[in-house]
C-alpha atoms as a PDB file:
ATOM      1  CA  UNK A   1      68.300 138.574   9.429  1.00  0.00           C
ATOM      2  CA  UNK A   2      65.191 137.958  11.532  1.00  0.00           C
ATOM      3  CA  UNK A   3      62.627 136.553   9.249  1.00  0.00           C
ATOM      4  CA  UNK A   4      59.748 136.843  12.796  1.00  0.00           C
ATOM      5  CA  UNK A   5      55.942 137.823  12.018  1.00  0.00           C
ATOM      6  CA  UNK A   6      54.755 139.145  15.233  1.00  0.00           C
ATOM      7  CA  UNK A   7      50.927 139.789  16.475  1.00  0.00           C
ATOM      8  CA  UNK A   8      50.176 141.784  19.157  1.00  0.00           C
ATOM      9  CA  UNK A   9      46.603 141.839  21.156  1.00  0.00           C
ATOM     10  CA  UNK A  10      45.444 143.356  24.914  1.00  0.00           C
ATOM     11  CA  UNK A  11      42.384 142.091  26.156  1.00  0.00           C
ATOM     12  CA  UNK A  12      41.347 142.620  30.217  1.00  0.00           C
ATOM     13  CA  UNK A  13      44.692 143.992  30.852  1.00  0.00           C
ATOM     14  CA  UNK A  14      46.196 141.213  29.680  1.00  0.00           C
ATOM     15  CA  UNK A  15      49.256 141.905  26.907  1.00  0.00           C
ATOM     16  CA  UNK A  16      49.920 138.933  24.276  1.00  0.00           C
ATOM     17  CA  UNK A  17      52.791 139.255  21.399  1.00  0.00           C
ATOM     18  CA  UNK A  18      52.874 136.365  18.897  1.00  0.00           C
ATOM     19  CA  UNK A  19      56.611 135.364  17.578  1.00  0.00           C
ATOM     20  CA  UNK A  20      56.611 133.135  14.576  1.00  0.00           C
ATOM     21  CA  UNK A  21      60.024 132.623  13.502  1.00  0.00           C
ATOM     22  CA  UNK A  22      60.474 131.021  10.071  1.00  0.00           C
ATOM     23  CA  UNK A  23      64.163 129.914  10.890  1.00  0.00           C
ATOM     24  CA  UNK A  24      66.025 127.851  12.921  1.00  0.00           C
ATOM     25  CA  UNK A  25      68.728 129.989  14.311  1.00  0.00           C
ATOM     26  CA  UNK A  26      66.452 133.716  14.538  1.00  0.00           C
ATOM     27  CA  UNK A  27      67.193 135.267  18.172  1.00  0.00           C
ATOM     28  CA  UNK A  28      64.369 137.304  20.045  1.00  0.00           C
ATOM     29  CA  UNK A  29      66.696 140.164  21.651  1.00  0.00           C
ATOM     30  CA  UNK A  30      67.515 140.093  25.445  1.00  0.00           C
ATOM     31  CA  UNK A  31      65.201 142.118  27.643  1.00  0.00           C
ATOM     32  CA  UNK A  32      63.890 142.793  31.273  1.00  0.00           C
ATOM     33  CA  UNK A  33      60.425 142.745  32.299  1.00  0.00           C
ATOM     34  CA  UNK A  34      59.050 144.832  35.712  1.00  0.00           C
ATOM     35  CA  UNK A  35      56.819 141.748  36.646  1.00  0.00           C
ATOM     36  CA  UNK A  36      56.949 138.089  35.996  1.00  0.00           C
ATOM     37  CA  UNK A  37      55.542 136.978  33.119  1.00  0.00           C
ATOM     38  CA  UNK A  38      54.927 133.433  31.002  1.00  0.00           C
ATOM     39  CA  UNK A  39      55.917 132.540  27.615  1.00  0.00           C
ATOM     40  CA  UNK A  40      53.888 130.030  25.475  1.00  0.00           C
ATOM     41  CA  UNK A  41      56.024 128.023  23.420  1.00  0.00           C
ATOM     42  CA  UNK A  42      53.172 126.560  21.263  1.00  0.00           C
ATOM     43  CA  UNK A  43      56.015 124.790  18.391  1.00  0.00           C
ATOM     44  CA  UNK A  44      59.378 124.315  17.433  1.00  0.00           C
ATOM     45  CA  UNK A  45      62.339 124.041  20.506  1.00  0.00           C
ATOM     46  CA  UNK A  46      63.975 127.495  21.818  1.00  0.00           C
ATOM     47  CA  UNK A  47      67.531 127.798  23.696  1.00  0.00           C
ATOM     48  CA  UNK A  48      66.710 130.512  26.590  1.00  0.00           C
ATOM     49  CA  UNK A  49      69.710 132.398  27.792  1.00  0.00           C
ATOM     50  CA  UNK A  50      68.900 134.511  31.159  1.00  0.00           C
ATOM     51  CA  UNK A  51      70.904 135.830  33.634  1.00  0.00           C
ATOM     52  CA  UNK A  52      71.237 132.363  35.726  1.00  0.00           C
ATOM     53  CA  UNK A  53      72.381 130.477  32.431  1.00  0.00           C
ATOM     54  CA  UNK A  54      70.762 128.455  29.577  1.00  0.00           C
ATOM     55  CA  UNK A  55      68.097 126.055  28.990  1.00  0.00           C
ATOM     56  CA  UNK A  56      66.717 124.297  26.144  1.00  0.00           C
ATOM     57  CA  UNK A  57      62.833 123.670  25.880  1.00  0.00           C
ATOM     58  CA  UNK A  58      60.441 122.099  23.574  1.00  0.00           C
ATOM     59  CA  UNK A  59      57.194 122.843  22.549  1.00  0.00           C
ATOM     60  CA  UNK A  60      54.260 122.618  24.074  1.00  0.00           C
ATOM     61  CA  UNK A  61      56.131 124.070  27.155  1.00  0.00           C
ATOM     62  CA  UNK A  62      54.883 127.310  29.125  1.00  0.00           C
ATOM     63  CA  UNK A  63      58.140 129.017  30.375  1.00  0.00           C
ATOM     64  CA  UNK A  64      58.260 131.392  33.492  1.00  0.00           C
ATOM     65  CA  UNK A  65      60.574 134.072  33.742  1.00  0.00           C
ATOM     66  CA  UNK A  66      60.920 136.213  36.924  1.00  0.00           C
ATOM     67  CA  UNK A  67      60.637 139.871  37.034  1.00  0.00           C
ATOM     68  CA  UNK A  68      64.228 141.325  36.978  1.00  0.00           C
ATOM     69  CA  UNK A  69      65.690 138.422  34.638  1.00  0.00           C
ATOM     70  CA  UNK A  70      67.550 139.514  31.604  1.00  0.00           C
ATOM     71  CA  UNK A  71      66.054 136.979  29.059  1.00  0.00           C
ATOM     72  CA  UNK A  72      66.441 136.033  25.330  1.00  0.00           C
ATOM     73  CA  UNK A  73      65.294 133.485  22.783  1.00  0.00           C
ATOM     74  CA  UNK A  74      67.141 131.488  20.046  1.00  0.00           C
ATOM     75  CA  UNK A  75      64.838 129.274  17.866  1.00  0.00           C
ATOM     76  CA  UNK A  76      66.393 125.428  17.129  1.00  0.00           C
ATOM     77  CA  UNK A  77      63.971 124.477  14.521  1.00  0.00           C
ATOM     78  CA  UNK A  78      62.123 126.276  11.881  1.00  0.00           C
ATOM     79  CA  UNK A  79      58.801 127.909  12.286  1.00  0.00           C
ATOM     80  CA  UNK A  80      58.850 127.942  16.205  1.00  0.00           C
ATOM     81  CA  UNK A  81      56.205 129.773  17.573  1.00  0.00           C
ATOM     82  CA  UNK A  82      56.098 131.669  21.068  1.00  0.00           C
ATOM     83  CA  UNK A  83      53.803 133.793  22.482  1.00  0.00           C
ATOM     84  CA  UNK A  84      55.082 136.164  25.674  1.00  0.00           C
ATOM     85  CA  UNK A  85      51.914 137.117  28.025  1.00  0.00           C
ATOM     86  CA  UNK A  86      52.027 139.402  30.122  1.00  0.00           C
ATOM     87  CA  UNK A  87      49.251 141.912  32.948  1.00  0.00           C
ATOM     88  CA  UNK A  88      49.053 145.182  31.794  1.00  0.00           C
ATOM     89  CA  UNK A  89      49.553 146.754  36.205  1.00  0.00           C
ATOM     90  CA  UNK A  90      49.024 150.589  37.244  1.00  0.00           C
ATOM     91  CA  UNK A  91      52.049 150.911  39.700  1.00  0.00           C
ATOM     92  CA  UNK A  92      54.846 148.539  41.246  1.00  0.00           C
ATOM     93  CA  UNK A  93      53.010 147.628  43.862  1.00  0.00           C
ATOM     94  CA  UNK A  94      49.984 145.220  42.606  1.00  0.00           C
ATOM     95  CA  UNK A  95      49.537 142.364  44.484  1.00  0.00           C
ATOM     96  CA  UNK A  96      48.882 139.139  42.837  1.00  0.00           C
ATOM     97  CA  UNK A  97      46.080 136.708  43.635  1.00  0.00           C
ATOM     98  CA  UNK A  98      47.955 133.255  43.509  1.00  0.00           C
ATOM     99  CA  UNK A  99      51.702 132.988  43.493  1.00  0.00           C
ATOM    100  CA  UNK A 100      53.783 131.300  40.498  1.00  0.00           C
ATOM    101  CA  UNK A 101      54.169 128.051  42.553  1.00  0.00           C
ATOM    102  CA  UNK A 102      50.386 127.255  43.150  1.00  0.00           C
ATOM    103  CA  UNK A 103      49.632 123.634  42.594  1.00  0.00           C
ATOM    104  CA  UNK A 104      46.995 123.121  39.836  1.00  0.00           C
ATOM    105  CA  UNK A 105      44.632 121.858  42.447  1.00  0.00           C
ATOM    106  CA  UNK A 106      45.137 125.008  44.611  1.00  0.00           C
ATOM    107  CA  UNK A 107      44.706 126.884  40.996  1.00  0.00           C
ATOM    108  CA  UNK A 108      41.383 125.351  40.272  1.00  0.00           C
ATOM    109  CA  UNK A 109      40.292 126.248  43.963  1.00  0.00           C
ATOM    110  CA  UNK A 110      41.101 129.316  43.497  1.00  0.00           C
ATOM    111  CA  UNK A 111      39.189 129.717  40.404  1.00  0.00           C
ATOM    112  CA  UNK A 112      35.966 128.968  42.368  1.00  0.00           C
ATOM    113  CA  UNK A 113      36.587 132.660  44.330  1.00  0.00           C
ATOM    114  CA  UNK A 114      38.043 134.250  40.774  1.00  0.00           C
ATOM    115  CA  UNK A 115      35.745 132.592  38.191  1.00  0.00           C
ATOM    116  CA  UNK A 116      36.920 132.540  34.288  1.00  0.00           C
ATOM    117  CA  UNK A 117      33.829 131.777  33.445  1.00  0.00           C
ATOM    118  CA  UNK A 118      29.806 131.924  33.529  1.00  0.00           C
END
């Protein structure tokens, strides 16, 4: 039995879900997502299983997963924490800004055209 808290909150059209699992061994059900989106693993290690195999990763680690990708999560330690983040789009066919493989310099370049802040 899944012993997960979960917290959900939208802000700018932009979807967060909080996972805190409590145990080590608690899986986070396969699923597909329409667009790419990023999971924050903020604690604890998580085995991924997705369509192209398995991977381990440990926290802090920010985890990309490809639109189309049939995903799930099982926790390795106790209280590992995750959130999934996703853009809340009006059709199929939004174009992004910056693609998923923009350097960090090219991000903060970009941020100078798309400020996050005042």
């Amino acid at each position: 039995m899944s012993r997960c808290t979960n917290d959900v909150k939208i802000v700018d059209n932009v979807f967060v879900k909080l996972h805190h699992f409590i145990n080590a061994g608690e899986i986070h059900e396969g699923h597909v997502h329409t667009f790419d989106h990023i999971t924050i693993l903020s604690s604890g290690k998580v085995l991924m299983k997705h369509d192209n195999g398995e991977q381990e990763f440990t926290a802090p680690h920010l985890i990309v997963t490809p639109k189309g990708i049939k995903h799930q999560f099982t926790t390795l330690e106790p209280n590992t924490v995750f959130c999934c983040v996703h853009a809340i789009r009006a059709g199929s066919n939004v174009d992004d800004v910056a693609s998923q493989d923009i350097t960090a310099e090219q991000a903060f370049e970009l941020l100078t055209e798309y400020p996050l802040a005042q």
